[in-house]
PDB file of N, CA and C in Angstrom:
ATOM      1  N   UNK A   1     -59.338 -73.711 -27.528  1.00  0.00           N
ATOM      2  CA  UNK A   1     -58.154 -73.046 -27.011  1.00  0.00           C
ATOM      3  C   UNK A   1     -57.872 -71.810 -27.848  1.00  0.00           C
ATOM      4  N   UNK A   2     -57.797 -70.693 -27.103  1.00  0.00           N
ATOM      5  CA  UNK A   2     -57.718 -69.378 -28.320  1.00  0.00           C
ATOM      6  C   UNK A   2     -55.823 -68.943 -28.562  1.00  0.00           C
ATOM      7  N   UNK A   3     -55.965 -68.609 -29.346  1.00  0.00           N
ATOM      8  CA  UNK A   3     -54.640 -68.129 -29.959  1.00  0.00           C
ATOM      9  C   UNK A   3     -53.845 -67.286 -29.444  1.00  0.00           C
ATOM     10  N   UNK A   4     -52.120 -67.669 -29.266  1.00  0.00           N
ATOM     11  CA  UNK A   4     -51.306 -67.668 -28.109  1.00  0.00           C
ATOM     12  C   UNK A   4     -50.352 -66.351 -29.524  1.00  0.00           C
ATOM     13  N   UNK A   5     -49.727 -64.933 -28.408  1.00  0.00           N
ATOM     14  CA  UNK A   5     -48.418 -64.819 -29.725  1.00  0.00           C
ATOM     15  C   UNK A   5     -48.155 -65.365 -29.176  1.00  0.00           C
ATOM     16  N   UNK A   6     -46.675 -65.403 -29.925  1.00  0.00           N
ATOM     17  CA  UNK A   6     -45.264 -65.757 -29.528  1.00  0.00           C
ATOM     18  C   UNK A   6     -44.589 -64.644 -29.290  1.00  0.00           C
ATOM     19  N   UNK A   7     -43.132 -65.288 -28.905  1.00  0.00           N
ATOM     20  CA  UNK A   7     -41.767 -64.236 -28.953  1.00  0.00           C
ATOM     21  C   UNK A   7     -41.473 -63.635 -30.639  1.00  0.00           C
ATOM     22  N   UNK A   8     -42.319 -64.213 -31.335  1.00  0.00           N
ATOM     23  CA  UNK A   8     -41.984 -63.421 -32.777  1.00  0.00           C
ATOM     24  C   UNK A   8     -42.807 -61.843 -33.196  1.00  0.00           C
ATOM     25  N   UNK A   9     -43.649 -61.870 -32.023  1.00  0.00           N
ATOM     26  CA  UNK A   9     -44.293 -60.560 -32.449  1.00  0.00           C
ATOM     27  C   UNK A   9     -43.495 -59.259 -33.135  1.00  0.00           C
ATOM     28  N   UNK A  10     -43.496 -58.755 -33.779  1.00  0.00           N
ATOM     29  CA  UNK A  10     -42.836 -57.083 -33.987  1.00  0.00           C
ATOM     30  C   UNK A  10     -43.427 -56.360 -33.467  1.00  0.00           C
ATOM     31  N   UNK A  11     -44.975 -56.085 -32.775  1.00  0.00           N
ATOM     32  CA  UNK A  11     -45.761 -55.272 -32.532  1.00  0.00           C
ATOM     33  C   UNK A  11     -46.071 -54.496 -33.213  1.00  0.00           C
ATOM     34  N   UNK A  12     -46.529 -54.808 -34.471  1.00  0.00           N
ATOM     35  CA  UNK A  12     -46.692 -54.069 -35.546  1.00  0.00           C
ATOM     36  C   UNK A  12     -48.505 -53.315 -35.214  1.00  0.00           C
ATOM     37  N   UNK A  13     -49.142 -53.836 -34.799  1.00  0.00           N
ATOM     38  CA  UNK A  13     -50.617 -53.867 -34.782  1.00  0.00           C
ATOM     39  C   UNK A  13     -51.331 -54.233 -35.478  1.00  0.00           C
ATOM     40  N   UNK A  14     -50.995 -54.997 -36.059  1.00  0.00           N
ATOM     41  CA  UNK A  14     -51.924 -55.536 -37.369  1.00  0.00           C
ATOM     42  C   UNK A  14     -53.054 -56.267 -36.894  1.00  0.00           C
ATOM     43  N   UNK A  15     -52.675 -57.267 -35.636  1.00  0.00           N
ATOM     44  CA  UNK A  15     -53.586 -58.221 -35.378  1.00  0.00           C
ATOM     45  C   UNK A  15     -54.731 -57.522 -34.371  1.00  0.00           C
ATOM     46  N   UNK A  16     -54.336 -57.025 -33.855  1.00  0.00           N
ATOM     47  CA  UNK A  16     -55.075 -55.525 -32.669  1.00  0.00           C
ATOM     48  C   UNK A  16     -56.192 -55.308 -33.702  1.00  0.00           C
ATOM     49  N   UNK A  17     -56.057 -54.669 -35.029  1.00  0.00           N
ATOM     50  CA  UNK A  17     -57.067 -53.934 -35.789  1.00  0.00           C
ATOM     51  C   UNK A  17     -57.420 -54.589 -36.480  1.00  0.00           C
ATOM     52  N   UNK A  18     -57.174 -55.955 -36.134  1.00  0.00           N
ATOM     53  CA  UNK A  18     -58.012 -57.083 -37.142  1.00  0.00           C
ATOM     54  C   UNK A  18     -58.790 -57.917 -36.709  1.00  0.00           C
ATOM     55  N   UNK A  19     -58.758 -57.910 -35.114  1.00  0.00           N
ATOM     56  CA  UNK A  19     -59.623 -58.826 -34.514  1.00  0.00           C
ATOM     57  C   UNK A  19     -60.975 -58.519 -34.533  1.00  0.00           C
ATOM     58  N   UNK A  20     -61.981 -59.039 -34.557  1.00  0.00           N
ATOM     59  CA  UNK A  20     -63.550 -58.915 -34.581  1.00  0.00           C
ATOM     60  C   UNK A  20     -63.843 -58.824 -33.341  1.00  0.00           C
ATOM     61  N   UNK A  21     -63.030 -59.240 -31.891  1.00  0.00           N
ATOM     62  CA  UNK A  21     -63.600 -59.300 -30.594  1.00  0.00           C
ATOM     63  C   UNK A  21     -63.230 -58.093 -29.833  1.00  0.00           C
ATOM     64  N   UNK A  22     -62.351 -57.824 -30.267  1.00  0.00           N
ATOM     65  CA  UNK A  22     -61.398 -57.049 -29.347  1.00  0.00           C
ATOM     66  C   UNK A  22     -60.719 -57.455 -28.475  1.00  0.00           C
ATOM     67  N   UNK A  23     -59.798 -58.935 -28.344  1.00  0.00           N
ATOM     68  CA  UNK A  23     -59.347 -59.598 -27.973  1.00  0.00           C
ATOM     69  C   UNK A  23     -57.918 -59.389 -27.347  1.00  0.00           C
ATOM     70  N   UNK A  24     -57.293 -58.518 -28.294  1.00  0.00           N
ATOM     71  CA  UNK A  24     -56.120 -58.214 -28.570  1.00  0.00           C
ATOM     72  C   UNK A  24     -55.936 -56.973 -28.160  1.00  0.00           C
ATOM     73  N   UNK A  25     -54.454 -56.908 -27.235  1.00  0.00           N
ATOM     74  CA  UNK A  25     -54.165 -55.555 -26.919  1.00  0.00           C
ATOM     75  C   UNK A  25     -52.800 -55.343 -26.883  1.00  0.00           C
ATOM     76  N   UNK A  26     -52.367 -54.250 -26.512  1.00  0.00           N
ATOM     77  CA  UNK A  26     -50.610 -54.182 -26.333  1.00  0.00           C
ATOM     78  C   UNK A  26     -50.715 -54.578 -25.012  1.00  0.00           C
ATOM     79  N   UNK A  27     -49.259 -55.771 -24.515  1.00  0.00           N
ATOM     80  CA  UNK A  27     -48.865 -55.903 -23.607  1.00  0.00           C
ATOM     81  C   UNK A  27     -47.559 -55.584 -23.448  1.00  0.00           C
ATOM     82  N   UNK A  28     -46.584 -55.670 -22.525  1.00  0.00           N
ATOM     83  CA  UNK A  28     -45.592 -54.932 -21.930  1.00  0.00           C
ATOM     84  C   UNK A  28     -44.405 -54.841 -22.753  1.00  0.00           C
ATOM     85  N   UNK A  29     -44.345 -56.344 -23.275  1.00  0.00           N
ATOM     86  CA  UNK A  29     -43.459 -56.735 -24.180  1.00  0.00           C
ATOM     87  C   UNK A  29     -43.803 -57.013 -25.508  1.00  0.00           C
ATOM     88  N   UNK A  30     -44.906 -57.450 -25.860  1.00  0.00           N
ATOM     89  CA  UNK A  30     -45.901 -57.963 -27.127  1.00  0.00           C
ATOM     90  C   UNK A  30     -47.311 -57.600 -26.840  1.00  0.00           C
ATOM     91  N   UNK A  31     -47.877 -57.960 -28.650  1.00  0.00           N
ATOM     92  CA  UNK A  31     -49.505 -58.022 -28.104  1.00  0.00           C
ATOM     93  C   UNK A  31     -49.704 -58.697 -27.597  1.00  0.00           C
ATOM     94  N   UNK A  32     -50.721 -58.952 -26.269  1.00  0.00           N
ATOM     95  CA  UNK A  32     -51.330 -60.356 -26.086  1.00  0.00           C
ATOM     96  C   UNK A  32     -53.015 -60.429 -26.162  1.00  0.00           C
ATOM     97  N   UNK A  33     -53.114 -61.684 -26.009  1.00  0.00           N
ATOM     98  CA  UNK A  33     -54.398 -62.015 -26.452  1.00  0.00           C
ATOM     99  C   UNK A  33     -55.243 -62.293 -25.068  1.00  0.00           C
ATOM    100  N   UNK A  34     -56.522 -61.877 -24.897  1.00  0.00           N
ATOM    101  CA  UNK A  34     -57.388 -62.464 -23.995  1.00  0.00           C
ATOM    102  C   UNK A  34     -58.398 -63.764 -24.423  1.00  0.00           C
ATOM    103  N   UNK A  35     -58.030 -64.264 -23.518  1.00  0.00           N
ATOM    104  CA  UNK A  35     -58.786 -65.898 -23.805  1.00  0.00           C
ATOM    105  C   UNK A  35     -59.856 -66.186 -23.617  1.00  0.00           C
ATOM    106  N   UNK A  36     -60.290 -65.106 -22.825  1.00  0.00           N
ATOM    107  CA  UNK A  36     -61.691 -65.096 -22.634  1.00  0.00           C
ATOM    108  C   UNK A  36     -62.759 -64.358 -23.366  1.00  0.00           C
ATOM    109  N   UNK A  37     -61.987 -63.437 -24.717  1.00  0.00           N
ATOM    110  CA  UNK A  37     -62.623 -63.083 -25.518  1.00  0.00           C
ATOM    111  C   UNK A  37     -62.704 -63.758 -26.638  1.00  0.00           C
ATOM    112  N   UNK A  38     -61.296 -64.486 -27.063  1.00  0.00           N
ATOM    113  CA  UNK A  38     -60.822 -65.104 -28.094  1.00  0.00           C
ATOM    114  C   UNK A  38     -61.782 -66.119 -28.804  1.00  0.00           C
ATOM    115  N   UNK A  39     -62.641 -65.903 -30.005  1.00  0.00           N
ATOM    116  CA  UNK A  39     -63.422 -66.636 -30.863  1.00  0.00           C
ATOM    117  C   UNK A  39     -62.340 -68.032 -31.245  1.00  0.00           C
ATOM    118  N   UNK A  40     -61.001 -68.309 -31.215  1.00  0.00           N
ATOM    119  CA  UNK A  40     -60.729 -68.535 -32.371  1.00  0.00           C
ATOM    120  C   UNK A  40     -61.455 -68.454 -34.163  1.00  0.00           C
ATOM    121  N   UNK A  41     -61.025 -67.346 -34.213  1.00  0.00           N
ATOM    122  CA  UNK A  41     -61.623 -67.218 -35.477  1.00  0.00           C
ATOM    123  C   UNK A  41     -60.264 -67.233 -36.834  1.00  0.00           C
ATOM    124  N   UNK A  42     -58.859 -67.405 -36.373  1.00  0.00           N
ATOM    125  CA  UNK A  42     -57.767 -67.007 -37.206  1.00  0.00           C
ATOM    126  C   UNK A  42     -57.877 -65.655 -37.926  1.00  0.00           C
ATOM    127  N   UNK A  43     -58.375 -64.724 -37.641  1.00  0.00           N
ATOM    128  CA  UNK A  43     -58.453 -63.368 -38.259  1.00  0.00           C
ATOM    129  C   UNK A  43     -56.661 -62.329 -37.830  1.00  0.00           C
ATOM    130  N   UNK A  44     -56.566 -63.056 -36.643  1.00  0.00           N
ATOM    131  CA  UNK A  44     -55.169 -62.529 -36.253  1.00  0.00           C
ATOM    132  C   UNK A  44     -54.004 -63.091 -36.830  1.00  0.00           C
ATOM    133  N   UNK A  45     -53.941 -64.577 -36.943  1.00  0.00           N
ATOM    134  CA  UNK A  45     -52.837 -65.178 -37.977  1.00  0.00           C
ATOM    135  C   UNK A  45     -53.197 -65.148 -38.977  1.00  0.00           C
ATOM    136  N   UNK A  46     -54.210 -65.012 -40.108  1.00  0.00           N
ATOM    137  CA  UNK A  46     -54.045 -64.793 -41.408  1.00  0.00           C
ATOM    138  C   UNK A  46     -53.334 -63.191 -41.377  1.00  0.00           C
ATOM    139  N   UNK A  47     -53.401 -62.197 -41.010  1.00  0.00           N
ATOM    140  CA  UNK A  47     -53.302 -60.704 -40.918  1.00  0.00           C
ATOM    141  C   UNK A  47     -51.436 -60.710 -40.438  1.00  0.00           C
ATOM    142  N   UNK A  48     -51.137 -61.330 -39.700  1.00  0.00           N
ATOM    143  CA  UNK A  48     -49.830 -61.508 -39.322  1.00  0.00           C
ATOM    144  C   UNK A  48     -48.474 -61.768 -40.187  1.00  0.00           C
ATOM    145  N   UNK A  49     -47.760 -60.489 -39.953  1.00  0.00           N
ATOM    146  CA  UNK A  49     -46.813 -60.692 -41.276  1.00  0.00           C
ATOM    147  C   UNK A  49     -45.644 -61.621 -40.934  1.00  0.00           C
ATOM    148  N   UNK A  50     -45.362 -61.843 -39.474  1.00  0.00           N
ATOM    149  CA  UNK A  50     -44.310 -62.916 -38.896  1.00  0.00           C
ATOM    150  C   UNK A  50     -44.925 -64.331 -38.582  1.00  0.00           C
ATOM    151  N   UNK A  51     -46.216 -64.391 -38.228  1.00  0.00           N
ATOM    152  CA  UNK A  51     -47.268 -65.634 -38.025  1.00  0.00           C
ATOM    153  C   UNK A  51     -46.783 -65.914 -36.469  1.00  0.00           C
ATOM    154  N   UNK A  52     -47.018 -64.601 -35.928  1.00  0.00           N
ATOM    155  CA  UNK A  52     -46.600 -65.138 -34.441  1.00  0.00           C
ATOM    156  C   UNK A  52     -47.790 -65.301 -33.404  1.00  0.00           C
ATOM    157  N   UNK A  53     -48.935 -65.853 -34.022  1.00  0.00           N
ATOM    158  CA  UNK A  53     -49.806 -66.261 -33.357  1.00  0.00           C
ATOM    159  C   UNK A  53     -50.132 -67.864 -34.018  1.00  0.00           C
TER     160      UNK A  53
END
């Protein structure tokens, strides 16, 4: 199961320029994640300064 944000995002971009897949993009309201790229690899929640993934 790959890694969900939450409503805690800031949209900072941190997790965007940290992913290895390119998984991650801006969405309307937050980043969101594609699941069909998503390694789970935790490269986006270690990098996350709110842990909203």
């Amino acid at each position: 199961m790959s890694y969900k944000i939450t409503d805690k995002c800031i949209s900072c971009g941190a997790c965007e320029m940290e992913c290895p897949v390119g998984a991650i993009s801006q969405g309307e309201e937050r980043y969101i994640i594609d699941p069909e790229k998503c390694i789970e690899c935790g490269a986006c929640q270690a990098i996350c300064p709110v842990r909203s993934t």
